[in-house]
Protein backbone atom coordinates (compact mmCIF):
# COMPACT_ATOMS: atom_id res chain seq x y z
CA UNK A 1 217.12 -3.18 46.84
CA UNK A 2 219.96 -2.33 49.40
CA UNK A 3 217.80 -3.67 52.56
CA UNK A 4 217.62 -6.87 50.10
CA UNK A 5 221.16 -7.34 49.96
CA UNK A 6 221.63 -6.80 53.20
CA UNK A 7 219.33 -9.19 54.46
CA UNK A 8 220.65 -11.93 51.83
CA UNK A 9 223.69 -11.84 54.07
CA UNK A 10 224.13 -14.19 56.75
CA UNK A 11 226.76 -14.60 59.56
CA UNK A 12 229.29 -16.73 59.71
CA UNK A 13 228.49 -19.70 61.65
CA UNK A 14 230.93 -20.30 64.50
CA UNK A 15 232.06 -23.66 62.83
CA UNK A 16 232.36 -21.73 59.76
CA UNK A 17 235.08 -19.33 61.76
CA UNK A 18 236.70 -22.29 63.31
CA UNK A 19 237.39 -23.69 59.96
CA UNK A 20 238.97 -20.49 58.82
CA UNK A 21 240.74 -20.20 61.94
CA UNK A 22 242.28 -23.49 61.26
CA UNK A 23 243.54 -22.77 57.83
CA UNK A 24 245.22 -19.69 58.64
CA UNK A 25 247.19 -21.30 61.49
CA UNK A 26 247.94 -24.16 58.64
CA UNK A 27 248.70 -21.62 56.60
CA UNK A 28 251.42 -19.87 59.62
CA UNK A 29 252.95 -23.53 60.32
CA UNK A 30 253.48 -23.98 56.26
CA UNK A 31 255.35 -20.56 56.00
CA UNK A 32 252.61 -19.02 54.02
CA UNK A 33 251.63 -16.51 56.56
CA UNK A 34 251.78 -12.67 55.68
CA UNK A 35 254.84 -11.05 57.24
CA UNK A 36 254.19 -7.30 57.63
CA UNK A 37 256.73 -5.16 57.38
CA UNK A 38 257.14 -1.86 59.54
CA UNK A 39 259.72 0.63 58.72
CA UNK A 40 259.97 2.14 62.58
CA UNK A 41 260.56 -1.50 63.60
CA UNK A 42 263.35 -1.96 60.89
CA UNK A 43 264.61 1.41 61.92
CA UNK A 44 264.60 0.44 65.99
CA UNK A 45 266.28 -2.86 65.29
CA UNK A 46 268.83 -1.38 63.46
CA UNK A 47 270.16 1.17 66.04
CA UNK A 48 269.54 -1.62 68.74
CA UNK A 49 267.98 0.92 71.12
CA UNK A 50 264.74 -0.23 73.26
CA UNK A 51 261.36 1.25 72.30
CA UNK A 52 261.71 3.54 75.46
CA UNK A 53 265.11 4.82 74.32
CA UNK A 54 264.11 4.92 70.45
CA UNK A 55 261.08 6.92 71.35
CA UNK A 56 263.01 9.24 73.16
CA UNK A 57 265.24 9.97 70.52
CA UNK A 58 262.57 10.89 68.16
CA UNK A 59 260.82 13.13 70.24
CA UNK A 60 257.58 10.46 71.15
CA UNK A 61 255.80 8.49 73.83
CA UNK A 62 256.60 4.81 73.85
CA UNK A 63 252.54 4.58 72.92
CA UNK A 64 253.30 6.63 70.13
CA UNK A 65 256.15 4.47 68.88
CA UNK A 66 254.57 1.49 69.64
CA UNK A 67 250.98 2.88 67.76
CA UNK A 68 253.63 3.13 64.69
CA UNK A 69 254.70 0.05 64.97
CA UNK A 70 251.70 -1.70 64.89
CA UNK A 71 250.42 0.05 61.62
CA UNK A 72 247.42 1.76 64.16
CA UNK A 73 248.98 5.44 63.29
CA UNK A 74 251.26 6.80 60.41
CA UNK A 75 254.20 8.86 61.69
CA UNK A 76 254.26 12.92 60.68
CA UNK A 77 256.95 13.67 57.84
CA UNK A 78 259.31 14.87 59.87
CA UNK A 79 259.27 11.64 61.63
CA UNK A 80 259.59 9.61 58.84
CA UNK A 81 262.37 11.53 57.35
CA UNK A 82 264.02 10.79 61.30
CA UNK A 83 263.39 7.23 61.13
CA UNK A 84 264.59 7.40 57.49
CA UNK A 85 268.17 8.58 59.12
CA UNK A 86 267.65 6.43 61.74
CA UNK A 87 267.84 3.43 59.71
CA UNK A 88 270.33 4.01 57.31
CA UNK A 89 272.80 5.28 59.89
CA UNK A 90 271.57 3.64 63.19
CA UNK A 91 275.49 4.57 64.33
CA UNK A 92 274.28 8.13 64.43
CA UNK A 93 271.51 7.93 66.65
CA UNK A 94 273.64 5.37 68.75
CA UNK A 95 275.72 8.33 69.01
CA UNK A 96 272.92 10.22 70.35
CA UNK A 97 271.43 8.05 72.61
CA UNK A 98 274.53 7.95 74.75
């Protein structure tokens, strides 16, 4: 029953993906795109420090930080508590960084 299913699936023509392609990027240029939100990002912005100097602040390699930022890997909870500090007083790891 499985190997039935399975084989009642087809693949998606490659007009079929060009058509979806297309809507999505309609959907982008109408403002209906999904805007992820990442936390580290908000938290770098804030303090106005590059990824290189943000990551040295927090202890990480820039592929680290940038693996966060991208949603690929889940900072540890100490580092989340850090970025939590980081964003709400971005003056204090300013501070630091000099």
């Amino acid at each position: 029953m499985i190997v039935e299913k399975a084989k009642s699936r087809r693949a998606m023509t490659g007009g079929e993906l060009g058509e979806k392609l297309l809507l999505s990027v309609r959907q982008m240029n109408a403002g209906q795109g999904a805007v992820v939100y990442s936390p580290t990002i908000a938290a770098r912005q804030k303090s106005g420090l590059s990824q290189s100097q943000f990551a040295t602040l927090m202890g990480v390699s820039v592929r680290t930080l940038q693996e966060w930022e991208q949603g690929r890997r889940q900072p540890s909870g100490a580092a989340q508590t850090l970025l939590r500090v980081a964003h709400n007083h971005p003056d204090v790891l300013r501070e630091l960084a000099i």
